[in-house]
N, C-alpha and C. Protein backbone atom coordinates (compact mmCIF):
# COMPACT_ATOMS: atom_id res chain seq x y z
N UNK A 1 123.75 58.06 86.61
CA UNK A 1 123.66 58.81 85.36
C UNK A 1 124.64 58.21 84.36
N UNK A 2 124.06 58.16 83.35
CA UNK A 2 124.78 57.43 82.40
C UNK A 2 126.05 58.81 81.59
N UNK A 3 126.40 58.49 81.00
CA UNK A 3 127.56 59.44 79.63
C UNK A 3 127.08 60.51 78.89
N UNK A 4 125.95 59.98 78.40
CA UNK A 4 125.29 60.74 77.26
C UNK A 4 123.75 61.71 78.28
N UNK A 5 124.04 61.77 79.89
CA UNK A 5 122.97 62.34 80.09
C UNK A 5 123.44 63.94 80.39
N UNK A 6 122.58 64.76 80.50
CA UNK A 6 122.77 65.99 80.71
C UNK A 6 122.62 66.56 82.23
N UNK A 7 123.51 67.70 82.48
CA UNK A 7 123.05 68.29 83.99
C UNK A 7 121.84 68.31 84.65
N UNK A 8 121.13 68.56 83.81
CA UNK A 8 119.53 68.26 84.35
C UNK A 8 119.07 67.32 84.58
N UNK A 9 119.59 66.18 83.99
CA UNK A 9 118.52 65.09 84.52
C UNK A 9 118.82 65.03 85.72
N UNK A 10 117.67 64.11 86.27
CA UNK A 10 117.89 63.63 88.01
C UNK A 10 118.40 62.51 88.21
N UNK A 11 118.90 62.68 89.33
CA UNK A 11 120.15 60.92 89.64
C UNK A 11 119.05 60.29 90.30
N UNK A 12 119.21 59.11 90.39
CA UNK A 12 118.85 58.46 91.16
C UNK A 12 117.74 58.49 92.64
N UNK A 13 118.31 59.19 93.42
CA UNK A 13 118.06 59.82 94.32
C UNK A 13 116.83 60.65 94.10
N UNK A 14 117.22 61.63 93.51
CA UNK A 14 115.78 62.50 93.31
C UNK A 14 114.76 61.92 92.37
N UNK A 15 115.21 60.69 91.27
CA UNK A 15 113.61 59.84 91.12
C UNK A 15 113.23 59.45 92.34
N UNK A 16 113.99 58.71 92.81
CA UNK A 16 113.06 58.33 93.90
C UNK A 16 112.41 59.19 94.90
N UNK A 17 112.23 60.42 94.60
CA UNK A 17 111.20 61.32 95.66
C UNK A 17 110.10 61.94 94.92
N UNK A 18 110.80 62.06 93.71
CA UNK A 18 109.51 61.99 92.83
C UNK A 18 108.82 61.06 91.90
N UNK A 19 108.91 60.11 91.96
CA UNK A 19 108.22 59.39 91.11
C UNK A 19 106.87 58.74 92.19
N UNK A 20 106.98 58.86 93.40
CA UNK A 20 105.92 58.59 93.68
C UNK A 20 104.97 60.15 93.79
N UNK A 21 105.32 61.10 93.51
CA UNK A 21 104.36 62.04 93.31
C UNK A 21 103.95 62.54 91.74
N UNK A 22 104.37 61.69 90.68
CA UNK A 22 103.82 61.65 89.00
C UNK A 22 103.18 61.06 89.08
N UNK A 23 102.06 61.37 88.50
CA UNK A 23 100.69 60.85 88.15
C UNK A 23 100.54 60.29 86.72
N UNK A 24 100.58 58.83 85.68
CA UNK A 24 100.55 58.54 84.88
C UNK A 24 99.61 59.40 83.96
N UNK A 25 99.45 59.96 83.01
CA UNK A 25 98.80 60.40 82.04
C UNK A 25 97.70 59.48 81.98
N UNK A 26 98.05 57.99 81.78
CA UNK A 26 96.63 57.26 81.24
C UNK A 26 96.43 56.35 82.32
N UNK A 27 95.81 56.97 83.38
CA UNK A 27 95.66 55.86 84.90
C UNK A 27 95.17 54.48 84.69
N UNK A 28 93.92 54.75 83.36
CA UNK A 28 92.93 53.78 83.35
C UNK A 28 93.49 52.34 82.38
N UNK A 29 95.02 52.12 82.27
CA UNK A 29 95.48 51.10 81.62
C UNK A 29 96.42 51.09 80.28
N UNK A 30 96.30 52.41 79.61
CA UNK A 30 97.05 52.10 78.39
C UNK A 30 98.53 52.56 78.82
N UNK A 31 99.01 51.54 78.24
CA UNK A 31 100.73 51.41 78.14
C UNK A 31 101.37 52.83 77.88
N UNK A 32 102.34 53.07 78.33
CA UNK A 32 103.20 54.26 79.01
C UNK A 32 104.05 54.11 77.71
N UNK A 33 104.03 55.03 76.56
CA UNK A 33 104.91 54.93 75.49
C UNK A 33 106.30 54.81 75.78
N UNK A 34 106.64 56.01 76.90
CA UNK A 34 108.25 56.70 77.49
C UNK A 34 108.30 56.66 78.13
N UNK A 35 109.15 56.26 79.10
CA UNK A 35 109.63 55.87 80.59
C UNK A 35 109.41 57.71 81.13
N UNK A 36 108.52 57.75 82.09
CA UNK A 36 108.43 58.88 82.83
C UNK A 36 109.57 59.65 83.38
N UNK A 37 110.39 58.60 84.02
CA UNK A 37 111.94 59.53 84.01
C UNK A 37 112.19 60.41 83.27
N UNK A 38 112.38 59.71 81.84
CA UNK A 38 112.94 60.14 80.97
C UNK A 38 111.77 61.79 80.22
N UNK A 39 110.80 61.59 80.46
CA UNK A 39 109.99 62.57 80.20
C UNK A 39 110.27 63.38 81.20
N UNK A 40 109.97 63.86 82.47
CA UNK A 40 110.64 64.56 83.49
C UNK A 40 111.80 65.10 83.05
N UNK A 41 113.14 64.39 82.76
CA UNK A 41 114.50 64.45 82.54
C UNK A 41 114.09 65.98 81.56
N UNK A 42 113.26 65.25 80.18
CA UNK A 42 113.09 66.34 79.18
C UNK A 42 112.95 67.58 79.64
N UNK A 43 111.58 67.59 80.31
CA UNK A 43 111.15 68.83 81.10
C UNK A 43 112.09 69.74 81.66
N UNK A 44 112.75 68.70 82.75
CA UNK A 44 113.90 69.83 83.57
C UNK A 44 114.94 70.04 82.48
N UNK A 45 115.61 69.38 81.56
CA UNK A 45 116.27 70.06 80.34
C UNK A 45 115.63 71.79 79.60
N UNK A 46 114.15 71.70 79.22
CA UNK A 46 114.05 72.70 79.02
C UNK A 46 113.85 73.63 79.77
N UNK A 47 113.53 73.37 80.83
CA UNK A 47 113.51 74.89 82.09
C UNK A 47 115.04 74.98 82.45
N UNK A 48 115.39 74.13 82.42
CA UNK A 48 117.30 74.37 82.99
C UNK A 48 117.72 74.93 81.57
N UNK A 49 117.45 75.16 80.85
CA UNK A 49 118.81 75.73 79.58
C UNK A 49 117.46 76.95 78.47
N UNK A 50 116.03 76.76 79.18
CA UNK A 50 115.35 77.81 78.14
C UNK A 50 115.03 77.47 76.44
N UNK A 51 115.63 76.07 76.37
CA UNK A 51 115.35 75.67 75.20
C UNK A 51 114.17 76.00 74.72
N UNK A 52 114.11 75.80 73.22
CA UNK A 52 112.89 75.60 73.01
C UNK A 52 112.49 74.35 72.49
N UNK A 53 111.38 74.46 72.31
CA UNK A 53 110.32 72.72 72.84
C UNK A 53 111.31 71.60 71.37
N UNK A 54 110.96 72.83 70.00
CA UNK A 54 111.78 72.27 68.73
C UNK A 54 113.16 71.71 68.94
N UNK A 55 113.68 72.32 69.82
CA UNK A 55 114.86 72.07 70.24
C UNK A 55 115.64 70.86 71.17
N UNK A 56 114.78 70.22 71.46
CA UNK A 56 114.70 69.31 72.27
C UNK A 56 115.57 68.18 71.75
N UNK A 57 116.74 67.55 72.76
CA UNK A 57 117.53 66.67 71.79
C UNK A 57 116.79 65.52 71.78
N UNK A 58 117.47 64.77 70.55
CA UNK A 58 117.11 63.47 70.45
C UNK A 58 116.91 62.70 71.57
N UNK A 59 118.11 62.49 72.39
CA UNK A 59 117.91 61.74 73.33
C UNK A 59 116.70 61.30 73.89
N UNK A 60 116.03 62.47 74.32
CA UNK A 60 114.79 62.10 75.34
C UNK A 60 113.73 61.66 74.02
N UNK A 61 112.35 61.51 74.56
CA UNK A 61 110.76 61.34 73.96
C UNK A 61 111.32 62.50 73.24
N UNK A 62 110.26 61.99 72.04
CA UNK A 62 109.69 63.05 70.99
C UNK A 62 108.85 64.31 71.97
N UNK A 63 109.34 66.13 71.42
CA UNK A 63 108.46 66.83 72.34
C UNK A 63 107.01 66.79 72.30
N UNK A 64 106.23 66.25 70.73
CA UNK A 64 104.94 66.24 71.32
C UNK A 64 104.48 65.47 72.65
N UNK A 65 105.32 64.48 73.02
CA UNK A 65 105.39 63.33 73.90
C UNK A 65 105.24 64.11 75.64
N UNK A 66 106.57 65.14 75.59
CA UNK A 66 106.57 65.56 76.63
C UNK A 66 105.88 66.62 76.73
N UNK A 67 105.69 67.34 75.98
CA UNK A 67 104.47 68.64 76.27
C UNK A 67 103.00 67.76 76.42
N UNK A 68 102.60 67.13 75.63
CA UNK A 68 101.14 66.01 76.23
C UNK A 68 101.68 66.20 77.93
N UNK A 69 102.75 65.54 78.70
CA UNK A 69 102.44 65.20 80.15
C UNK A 69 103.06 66.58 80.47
N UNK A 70 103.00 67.70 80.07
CA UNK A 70 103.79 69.10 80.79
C UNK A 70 102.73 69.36 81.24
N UNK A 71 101.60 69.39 79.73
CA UNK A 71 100.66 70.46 79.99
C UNK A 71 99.30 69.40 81.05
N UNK A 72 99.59 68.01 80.78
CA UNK A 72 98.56 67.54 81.67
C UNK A 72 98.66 67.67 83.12
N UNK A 73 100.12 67.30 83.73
CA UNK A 73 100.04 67.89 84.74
C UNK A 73 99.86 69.30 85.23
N UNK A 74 100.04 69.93 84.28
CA UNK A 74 100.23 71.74 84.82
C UNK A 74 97.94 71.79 84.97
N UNK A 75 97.54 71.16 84.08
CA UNK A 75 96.02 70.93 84.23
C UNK A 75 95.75 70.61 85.43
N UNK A 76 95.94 69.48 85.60
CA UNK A 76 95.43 68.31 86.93
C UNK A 76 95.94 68.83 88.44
N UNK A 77 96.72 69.83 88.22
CA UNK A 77 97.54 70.31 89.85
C UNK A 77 98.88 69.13 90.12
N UNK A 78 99.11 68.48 89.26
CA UNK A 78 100.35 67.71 89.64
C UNK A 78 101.48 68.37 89.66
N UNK A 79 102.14 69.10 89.22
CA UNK A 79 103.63 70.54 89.38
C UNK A 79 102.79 70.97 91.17
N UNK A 80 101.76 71.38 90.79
CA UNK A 80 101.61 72.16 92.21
C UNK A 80 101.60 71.45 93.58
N UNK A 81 101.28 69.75 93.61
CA UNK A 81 101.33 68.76 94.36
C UNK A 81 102.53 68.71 94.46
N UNK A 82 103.40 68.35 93.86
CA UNK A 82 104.97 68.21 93.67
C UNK A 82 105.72 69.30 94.39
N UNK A 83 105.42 70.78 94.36
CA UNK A 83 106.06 71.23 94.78
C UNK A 83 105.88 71.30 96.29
N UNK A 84 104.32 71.58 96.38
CA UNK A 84 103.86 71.58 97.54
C UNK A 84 104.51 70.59 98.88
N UNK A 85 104.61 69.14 98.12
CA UNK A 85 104.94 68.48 98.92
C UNK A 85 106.60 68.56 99.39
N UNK A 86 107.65 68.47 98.36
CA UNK A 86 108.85 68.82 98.24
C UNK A 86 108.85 70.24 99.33
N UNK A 87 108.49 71.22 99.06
CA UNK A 87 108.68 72.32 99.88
C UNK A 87 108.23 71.77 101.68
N UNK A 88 107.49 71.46 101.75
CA UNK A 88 106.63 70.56 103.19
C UNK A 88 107.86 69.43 103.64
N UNK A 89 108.19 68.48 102.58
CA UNK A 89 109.37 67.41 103.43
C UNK A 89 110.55 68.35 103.70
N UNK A 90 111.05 69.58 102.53
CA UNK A 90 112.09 69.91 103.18
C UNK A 90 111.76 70.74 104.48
N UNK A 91 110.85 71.44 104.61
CA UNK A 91 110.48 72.28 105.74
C UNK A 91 110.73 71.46 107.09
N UNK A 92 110.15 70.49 107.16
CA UNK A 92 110.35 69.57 108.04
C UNK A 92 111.88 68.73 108.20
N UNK A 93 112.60 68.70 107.13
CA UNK A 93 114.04 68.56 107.86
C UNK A 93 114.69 69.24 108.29
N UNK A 94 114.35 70.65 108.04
CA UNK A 94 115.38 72.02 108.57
C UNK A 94 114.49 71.94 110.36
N UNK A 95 113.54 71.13 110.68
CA UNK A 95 113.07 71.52 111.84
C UNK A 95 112.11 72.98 111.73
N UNK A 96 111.12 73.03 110.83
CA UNK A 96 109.87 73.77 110.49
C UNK A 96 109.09 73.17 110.41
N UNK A 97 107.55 74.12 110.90
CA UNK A 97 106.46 73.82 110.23
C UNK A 97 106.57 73.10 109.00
N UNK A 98 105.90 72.63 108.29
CA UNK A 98 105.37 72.29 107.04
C UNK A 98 104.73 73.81 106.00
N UNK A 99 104.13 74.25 106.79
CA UNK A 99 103.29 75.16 105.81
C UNK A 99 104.22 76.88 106.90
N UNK A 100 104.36 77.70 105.79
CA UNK A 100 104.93 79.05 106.89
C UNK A 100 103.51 79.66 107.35
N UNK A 101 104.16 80.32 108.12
CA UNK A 101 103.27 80.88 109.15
C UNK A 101 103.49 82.61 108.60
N UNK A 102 104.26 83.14 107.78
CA UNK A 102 104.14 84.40 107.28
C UNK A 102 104.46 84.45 105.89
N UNK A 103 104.54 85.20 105.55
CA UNK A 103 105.12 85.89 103.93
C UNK A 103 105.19 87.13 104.28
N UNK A 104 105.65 87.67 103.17
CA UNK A 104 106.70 89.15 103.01
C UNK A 104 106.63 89.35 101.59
N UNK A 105 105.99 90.23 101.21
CA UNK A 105 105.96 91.11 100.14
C UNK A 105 106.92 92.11 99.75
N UNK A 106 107.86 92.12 99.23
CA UNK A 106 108.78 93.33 99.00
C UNK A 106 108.16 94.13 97.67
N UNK A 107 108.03 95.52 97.89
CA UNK A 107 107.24 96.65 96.36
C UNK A 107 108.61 97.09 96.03
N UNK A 108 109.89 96.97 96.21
CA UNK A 108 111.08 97.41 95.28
C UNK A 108 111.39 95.96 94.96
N UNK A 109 110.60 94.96 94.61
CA UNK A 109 110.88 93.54 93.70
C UNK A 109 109.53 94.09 92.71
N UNK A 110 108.98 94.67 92.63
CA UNK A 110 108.27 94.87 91.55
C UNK A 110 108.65 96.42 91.02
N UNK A 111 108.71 96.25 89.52
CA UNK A 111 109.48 97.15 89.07
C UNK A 111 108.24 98.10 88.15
N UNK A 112 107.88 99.21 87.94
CA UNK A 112 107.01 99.81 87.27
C UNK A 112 108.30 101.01 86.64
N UNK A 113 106.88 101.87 85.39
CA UNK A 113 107.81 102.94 85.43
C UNK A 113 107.58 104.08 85.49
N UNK A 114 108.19 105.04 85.96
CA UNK A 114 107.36 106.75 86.77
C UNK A 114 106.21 107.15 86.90
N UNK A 115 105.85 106.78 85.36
CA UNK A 115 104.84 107.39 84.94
C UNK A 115 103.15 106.67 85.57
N UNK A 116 104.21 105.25 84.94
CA UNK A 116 102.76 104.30 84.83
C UNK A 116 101.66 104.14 84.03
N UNK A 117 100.71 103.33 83.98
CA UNK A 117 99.31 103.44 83.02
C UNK A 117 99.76 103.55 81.84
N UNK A 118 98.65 103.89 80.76
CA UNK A 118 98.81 103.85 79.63
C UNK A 118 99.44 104.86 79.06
N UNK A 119 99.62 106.11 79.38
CA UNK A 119 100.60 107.01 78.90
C UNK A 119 102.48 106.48 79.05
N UNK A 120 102.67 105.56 79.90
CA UNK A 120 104.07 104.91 79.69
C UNK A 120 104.41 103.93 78.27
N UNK A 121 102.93 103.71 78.09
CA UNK A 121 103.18 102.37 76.69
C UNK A 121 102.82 103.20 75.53
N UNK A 122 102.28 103.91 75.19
CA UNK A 122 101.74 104.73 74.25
C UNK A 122 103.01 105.05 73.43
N UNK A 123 102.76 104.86 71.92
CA UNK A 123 103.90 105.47 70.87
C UNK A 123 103.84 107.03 70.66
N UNK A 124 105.14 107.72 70.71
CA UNK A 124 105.18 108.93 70.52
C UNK A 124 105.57 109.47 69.32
């Protein structure tokens, strides 16, 4: 990591576990405007700090740049490949399955209120 990078970006290390699971935007040949790192980097900047997209520092791609590959992967299933797989290699170093074998629903993680329905939202 260089001086001028931020907490979010990824070192070294974690490109290399993901960059073979990014999928180029333009498979079929046209030149890669922004180094994909560096688009990624953007991304996890705005989910790590809530920015907004306007907000985006100079440093990285222009945001039309990185919202084009946010929203293409969030299209194509690439976030969901990514995680999928990430969740599966770590499963397998703790000495797990890959995929769990249960889930657990907790109803006091979902929060409602007494009443409920449309008489809770209604102006009085």
């Amino acid at each position: 990591m260089n001086a001028s990078s931020y907490a979010s970006d990824l070192t070294d290390a974690e490109w290399a576990l993901l960059e073979p699971l990014i999928r180029r935007s333009h498979p079929a040949g046209r030149h890669q405007t922004y180094p994909l790192r560096r688009i990624i980097d953007a991304i996890f900047y705005l989910l790590r700090t809530g920015a907004q997209w306007r907000m985006l520092p100079h440093e990285y791609p222009p945001r039309y740049a990185v919202f084009y590959h946010y929203a293409q992967w969030r299209e194509n299933g690439t976030w969901e490949q990514v995680t999928r797989t990430l969740r599966e290699r770590y499963r397998r170093t703790i000495g797990r399955a890959p995929q769990p074998s249960a889930a657990i629903i907790d109803s006091q993680s979902v929060k409602t209120t007494e009443m409920g329905g449309p008489q809770a939202s209604s102006a009085r």
